[in-house]
Protein backbone atom coordinates (compact mmCIF):
# COMPACT_ATOMS: atom_id res chain seq x y z
CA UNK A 1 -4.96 -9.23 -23.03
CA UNK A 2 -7.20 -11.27 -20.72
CA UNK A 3 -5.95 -8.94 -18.25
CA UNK A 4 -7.32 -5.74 -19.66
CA UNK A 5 -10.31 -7.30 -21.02
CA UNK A 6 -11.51 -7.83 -17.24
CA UNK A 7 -10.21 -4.97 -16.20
CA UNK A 8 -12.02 -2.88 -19.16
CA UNK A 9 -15.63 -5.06 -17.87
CA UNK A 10 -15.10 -3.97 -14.62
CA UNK A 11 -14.25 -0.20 -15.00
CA UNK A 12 -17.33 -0.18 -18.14
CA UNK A 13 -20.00 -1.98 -15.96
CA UNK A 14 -19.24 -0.95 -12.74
CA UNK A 15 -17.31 2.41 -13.20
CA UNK A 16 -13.72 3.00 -11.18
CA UNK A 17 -13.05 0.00 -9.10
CA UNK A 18 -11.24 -0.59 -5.76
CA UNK A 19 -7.69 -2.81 -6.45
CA UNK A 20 -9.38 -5.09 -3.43
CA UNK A 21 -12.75 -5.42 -5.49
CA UNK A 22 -10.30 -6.61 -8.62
CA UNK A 23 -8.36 -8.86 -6.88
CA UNK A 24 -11.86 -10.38 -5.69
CA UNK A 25 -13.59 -10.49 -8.93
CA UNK A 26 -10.52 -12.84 -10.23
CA UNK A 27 -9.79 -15.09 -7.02
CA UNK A 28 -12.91 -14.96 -5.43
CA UNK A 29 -16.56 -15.83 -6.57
CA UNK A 30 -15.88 -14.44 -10.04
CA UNK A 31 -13.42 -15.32 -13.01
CA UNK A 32 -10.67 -16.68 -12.18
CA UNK A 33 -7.36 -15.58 -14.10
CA UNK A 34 -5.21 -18.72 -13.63
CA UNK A 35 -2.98 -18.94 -10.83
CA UNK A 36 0.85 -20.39 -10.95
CA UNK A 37 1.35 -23.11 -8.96
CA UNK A 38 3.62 -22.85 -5.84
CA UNK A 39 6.76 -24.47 -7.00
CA UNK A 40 8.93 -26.56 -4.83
CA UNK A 41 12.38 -24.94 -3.59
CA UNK A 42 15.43 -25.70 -0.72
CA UNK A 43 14.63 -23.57 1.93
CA UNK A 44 17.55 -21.42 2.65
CA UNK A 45 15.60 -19.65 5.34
CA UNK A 46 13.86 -20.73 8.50
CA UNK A 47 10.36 -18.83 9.11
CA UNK A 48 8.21 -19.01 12.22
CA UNK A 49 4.83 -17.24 13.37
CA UNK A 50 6.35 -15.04 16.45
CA UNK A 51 2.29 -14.86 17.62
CA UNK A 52 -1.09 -13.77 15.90
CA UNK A 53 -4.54 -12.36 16.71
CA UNK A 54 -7.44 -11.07 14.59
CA UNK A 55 -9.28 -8.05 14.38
CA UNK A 56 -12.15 -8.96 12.16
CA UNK A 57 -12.87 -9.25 8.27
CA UNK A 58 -11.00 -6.09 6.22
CA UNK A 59 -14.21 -6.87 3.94
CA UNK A 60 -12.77 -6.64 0.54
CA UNK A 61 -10.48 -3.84 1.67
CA UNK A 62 -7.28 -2.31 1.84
CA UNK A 63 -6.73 -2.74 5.44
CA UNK A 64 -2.74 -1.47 6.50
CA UNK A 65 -1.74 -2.22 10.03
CA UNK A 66 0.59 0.22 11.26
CA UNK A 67 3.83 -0.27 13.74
CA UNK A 68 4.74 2.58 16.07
CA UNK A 69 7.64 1.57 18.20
CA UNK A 70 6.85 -1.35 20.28
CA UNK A 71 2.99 -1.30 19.63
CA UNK A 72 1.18 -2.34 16.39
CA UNK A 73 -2.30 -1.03 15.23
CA UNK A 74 -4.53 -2.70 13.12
CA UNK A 75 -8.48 -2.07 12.29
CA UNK A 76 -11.07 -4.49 10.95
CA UNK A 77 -13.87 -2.91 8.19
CA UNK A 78 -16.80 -3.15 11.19
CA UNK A 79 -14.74 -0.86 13.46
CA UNK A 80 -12.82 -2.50 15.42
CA UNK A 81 -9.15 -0.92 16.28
CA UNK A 82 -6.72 -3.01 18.50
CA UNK A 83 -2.90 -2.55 19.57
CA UNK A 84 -0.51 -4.93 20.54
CA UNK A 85 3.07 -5.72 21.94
CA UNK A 86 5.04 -6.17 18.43
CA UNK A 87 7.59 -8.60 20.10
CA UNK A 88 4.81 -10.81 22.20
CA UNK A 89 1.06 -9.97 20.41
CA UNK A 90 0.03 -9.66 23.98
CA UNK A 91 -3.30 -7.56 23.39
CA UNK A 92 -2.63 -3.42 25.02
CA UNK A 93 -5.93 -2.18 23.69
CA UNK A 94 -9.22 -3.06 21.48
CA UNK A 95 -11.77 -0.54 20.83
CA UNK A 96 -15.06 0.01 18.70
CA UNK A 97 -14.79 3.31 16.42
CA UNK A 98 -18.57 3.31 16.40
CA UNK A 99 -18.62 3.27 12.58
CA UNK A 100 -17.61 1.06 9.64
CA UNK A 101 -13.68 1.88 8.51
CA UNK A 102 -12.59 2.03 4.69
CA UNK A 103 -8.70 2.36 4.60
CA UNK A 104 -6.55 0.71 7.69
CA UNK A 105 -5.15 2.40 10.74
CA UNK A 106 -2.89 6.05 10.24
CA UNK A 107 -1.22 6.99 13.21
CA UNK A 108 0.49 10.10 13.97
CA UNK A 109 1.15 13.62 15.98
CA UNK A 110 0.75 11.33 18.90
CA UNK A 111 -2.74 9.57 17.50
CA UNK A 112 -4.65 7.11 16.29
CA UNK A 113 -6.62 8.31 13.09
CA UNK A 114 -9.10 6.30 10.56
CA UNK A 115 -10.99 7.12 7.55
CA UNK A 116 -14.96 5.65 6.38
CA UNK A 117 -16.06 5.33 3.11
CA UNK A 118 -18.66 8.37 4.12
CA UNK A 119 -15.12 10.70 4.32
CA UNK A 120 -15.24 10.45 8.14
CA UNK A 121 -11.86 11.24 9.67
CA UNK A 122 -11.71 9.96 13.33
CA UNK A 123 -8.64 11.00 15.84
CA UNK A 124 -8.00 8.63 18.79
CA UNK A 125 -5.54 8.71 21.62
CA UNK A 126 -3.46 6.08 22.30
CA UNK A 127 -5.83 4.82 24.82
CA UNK A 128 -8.63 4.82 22.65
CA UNK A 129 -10.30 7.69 23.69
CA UNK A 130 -12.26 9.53 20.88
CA UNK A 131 -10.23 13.33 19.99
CA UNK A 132 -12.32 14.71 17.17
CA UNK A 133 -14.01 13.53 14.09
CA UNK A 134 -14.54 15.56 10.68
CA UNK A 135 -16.27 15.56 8.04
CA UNK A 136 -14.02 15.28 4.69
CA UNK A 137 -15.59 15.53 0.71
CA UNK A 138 -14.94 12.12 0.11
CA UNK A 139 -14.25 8.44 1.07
CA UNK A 140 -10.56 7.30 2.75
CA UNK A 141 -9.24 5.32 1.35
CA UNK A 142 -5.93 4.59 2.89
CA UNK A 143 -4.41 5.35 6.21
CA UNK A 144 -4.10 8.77 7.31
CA UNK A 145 -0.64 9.96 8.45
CA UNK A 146 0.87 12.56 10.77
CA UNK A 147 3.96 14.42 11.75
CA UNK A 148 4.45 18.03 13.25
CA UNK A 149 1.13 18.40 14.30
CA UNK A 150 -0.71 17.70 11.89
CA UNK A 151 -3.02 14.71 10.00
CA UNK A 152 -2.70 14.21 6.04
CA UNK A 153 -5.47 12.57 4.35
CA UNK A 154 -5.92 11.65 1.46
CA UNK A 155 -9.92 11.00 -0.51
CA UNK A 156 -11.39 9.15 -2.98
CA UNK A 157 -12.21 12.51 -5.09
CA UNK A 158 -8.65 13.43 -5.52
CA UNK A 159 -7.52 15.89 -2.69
CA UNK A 160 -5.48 15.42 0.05
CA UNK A 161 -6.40 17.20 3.05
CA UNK A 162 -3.91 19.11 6.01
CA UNK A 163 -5.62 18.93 9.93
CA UNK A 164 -4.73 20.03 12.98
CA UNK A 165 -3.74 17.54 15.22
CA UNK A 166 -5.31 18.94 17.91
CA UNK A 167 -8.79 19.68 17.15
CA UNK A 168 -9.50 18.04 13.30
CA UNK A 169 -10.01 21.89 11.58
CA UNK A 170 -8.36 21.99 8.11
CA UNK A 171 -4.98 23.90 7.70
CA UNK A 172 -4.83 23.07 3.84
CA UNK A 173 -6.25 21.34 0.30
CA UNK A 174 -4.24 19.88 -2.69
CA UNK A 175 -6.93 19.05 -5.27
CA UNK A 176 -6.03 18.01 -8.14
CA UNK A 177 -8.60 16.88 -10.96
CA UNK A 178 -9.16 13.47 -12.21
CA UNK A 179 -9.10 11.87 -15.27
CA UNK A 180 -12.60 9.76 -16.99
CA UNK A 181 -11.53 7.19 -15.91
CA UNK A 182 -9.07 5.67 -12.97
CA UNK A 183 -8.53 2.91 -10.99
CA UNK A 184 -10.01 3.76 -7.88
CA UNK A 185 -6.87 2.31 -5.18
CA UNK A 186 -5.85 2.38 -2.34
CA UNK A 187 -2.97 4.74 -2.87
CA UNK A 188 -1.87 6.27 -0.02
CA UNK A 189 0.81 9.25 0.73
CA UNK A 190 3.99 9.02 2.29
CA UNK A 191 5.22 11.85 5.20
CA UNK A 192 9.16 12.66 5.27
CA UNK A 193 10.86 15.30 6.19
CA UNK A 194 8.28 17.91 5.71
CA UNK A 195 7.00 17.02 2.48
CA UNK A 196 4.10 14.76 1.80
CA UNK A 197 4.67 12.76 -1.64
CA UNK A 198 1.52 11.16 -3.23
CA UNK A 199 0.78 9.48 -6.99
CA UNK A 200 -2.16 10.20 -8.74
CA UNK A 201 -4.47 9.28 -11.91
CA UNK A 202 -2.78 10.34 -15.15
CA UNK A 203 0.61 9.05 -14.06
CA UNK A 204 1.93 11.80 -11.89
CA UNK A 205 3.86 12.18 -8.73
CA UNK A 206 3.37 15.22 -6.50
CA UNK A 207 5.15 16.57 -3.63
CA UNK A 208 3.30 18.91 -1.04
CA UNK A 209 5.08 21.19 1.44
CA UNK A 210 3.74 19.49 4.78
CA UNK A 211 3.12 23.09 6.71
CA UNK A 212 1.35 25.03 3.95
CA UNK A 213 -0.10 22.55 1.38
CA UNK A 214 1.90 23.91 -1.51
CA UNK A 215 3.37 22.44 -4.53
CA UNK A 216 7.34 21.77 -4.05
CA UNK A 217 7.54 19.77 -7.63
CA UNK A 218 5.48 17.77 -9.72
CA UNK A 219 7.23 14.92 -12.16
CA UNK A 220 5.43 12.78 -14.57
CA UNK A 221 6.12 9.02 -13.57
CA UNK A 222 4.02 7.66 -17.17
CA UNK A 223 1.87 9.59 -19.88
CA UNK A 224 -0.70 7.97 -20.99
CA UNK A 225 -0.86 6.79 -24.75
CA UNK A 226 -3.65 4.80 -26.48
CA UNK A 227 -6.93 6.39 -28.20
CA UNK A 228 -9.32 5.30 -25.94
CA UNK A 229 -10.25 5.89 -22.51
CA UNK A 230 -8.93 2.35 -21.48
CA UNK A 231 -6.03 2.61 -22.68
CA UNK A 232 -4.61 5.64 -21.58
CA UNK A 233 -5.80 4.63 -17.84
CA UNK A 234 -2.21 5.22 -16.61
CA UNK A 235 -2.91 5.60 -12.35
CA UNK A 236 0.14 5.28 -9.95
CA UNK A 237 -2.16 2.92 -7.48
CA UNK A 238 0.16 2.47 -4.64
CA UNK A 239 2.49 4.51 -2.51
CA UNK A 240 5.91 6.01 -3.35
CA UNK A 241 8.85 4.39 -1.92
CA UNK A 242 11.21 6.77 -0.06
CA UNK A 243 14.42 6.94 1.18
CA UNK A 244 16.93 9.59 1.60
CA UNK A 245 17.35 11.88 -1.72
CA UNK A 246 15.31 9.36 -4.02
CA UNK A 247 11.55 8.55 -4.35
CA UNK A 248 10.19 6.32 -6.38
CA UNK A 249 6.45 4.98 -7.56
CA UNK A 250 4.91 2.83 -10.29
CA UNK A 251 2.27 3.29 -12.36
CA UNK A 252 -0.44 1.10 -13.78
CA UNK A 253 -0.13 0.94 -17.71
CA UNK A 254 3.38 2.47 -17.42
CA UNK A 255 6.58 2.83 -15.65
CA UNK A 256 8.40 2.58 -12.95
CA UNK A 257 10.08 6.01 -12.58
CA UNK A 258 12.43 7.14 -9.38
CA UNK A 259 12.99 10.94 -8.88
CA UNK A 260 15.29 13.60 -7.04
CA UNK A 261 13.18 13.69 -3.36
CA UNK A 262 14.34 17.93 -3.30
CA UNK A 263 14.02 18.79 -6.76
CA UNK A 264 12.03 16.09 -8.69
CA UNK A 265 13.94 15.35 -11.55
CA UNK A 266 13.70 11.95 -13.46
CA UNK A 267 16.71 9.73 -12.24
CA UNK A 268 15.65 7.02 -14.36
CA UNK A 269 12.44 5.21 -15.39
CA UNK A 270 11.69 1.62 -17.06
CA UNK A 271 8.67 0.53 -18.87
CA UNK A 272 6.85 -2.07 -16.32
CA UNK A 273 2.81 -1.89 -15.30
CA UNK A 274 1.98 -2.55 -11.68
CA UNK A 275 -1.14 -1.92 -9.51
CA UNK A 276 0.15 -4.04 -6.39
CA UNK A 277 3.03 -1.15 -6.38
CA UNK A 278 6.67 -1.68 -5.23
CA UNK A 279 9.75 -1.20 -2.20
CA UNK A 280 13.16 -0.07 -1.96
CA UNK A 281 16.47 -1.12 -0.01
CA UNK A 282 20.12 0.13 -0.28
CA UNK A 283 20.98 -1.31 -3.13
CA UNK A 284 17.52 -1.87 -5.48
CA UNK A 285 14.22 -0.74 -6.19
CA UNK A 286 11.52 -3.88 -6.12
CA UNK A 287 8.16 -3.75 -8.28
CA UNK A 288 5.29 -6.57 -8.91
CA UNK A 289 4.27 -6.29 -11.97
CA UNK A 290 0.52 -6.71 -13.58
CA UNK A 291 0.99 -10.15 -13.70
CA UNK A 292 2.54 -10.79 -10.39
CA UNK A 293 5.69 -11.39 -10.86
CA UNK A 294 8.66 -9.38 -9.14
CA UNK A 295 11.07 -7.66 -10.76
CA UNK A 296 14.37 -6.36 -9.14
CA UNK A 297 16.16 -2.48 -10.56
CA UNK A 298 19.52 -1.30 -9.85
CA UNK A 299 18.49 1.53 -7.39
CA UNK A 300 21.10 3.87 -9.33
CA UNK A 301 20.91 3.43 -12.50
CA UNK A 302 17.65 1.56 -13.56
CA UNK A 303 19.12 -1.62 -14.88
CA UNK A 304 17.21 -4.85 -14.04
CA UNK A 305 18.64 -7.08 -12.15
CA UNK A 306 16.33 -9.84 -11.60
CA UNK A 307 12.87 -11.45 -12.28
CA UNK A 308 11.05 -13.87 -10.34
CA UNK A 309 7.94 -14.94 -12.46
CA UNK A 310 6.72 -18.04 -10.45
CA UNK A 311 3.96 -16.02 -8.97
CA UNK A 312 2.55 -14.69 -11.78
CA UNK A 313 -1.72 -15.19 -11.39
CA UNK A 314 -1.11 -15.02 -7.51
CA UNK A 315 -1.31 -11.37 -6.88
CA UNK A 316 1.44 -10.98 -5.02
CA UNK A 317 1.54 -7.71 -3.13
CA UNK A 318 4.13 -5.05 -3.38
CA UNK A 319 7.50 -6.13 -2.27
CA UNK A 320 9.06 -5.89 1.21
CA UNK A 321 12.93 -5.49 1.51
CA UNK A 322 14.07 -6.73 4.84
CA UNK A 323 17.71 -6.96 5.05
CA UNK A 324 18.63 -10.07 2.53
CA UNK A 325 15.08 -11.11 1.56
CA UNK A 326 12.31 -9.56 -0.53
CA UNK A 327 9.08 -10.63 0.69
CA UNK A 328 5.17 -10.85 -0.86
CA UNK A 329 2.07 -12.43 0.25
CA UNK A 330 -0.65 -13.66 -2.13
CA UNK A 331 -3.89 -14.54 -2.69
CA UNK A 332 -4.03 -17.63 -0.59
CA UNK A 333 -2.30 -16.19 2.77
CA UNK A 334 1.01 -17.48 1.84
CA UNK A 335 4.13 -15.10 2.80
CA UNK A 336 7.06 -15.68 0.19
CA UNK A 337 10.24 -14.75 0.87
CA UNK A 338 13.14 -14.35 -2.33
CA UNK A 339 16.84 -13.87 -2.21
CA UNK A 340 18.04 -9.97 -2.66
CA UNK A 341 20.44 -10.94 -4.68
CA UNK A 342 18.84 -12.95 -7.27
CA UNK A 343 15.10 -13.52 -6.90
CA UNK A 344 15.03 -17.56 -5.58
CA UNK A 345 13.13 -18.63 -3.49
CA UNK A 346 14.46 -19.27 0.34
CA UNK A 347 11.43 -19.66 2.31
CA UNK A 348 7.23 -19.97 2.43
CA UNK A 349 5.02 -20.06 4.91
CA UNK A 350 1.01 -20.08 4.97
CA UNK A 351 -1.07 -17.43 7.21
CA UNK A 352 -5.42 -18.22 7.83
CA UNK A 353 -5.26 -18.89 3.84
CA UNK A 354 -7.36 -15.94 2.78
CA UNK A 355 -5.58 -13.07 0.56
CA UNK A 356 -2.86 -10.91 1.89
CA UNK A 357 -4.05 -7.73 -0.30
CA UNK A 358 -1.56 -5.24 1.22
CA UNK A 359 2.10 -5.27 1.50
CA UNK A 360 4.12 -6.75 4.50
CA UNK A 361 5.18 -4.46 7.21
CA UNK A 362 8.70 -4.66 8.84
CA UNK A 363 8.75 -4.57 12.40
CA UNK A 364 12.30 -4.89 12.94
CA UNK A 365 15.29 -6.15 10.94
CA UNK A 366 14.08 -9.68 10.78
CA UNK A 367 10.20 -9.88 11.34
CA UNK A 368 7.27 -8.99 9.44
CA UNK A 369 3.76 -8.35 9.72
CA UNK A 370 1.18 -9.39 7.48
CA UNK A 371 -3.05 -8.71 7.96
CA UNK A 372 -5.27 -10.81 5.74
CA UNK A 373 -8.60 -10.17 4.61
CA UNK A 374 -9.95 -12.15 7.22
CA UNK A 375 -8.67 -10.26 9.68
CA UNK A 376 -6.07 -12.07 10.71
CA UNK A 377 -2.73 -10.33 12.09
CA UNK A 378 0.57 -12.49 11.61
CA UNK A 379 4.17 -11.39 12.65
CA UNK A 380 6.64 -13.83 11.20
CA UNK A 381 10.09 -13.96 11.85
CA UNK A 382 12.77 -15.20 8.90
CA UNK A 383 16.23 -16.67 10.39
């Protein structure tokens, strides 16, 4: 309940609200919702910081560093952009986008891309030189992706936008209308295979033909219920998980649904509410829930397996499955890693101490990379 009553003060005095804005309103300057204390555990795992840098303050942001074979990419909110060597952090590139970024670094089709909260799209080669730069309806939010030649956006208004890789012109719009009210996220959309898969407002998961913009299938992942406006807020806020024939997302308010990736038919769904969002391995599906704590779902069938509730007031980020472990930061830079098999704790380790406020990214079968919201870039290796 204390829960929604911030989150109904927020979207009723301030309208719909960045996840990153929430997150600050309750562990920053504003009210605090109290935070679990980190409990003591045997460490079952040895962690180590392979090497860090920093590419300046995500500002209250989403900010997603992105790993394209040997070379990570990662953008601060003032415009920075750097690359480096994922195995040694040695520094390959750093360059100044000439204007504030909103939504972390996309790359693909061979580029660099970025989005600003004015709905600029900006192409870079690998190099950092500039390609092209459009001019989109509304702000990006998340990191742009790319395969076959072309860039899929995604803005703040509820489209997602098809460009040519080679000169920025648009191939193709989804648009799709949203409700009164919404949480206004970071949600991003996921390229496979031809398709592009994306949650929206209203509790719905879409997939888009990647060539032509068109509708393959469209499941419902929650309806919303409630008589007021607040209460039938039911957003999918993060990305869908992928992998093979099944896709997956979580919405706020709702479930946690996983689908057919070819047809779209239900699999299964569960009743859970989650903005951080979720991940997926072989053998489970991985969500944090509202509260923060992490709950673990047979992959198949839906059962749950496990809960690990010792984080609950941190706002942990969405899971990471790396091989054994599941993995979440928090709001104090730490990186926690849990058992696959039954949520315990195995190892910790503490970043710059500001928030992690977007999920770990796997750079190879046993390291990580985390950015805080200070900017600072971590890859952490688990043994």
């Amino acid at each position: 309940m204390r829960y929604l009553s911030l989150l109904a003060a927020v979207l009723l005095l301030q309208g719909c609200q960045t996840v990153s804005d929430t997150y600050d309103g309750w562990f920053g300057s504003g009210t605090k919702q109290k935070a679990a204390e980190l409990v003591k555990f045997e460490a079952r795992a040895a962690m180590r910081v392979v090497w860090q840098a920093s590419v300046g303050s995500a500002q209250n942001r989403g900010f997603y560093p992105a790993t394209i074979g040997n070379t990570v990419y990662a953008g601060g909110a003032s415009g920075q952009i750097a690359g480096f060597n994922a195995n040694t952090g040695a520094q390959l590139l750093r360059f100044e986008a000439g204007t504030p970024l909103s939504g972390g670094v996309g790359f693909g089709s061979g580029l660099i891309v970025v989005g600003t909260a004015r709905g600029e799209v900006l192409a870079f080669e690998p190099t950092g030189k500039p390609v092209w730069k459009v001019q989109l309806t509304g702000e990006v939010l998340s990191p742009p992706a790319g395969a076959e030649g072309l860039i899929v956006v995604r803005t703040g208004d509820g489209r997602i936008y098809g460009l040519n890789a080679a000169d920025g012109k648009q191939r193709w719009v989804y648009q799709r209308a949203l409700p009164p009210l919404a949480v206004r996220s970071y949600a991003g959309i996921v390229v496979d295979r031809g398709a592009v898969f994306a949650g929206f407002p209203g509790g719905r998961l879409v997939a888009i033909a990647l060539q032509n913009g068109n509708v393959g299938w469209e499941s419902v992942v929650a309806l919303p219920k409630g008589t007021t406006e607040l209460e039938r807020v039911t957003d999918v806020t993060s990305f869908p998980v992928l992998d093979g024939a099944q896709v997956c997302a979580v919405a706020f308010q709702g479930r946690v649904a996983c689908f057919d990736a070819q047809r779209g038919e239900t699999m299964w769904a569960r009743d859970v509410s989650s903005i951080a969002g979720m991940g997926m391995d072989a053998r489970n599906v991985y969500v944090t829930d509202e509260r923060g704590a992490v709950q673990a779902y047979d992959r198949r069938a839906g059962s749950g397996l496990w809960k690990q509730d010792k984080l609950q007031g941190r706002w942990a980020t969405a899971p990471l499955a790396l091989g054994r472990y599941v993995i979440v930061g928090d709001y104090q830079g730490y990186v926690h890693v849990m058992s696959r098999d039954d949520g315990a704790f195995v190892a910790r380790i503490a970043t710059d101490g500001s928030p992690i406020q977007v999920p770990p990214v796997a750079i190879d079968l046993s390291t990580l990379l985390v950015q805080t919201r200070n900017g600072g870039v971590f890859a952490i290796n688990i043994q």
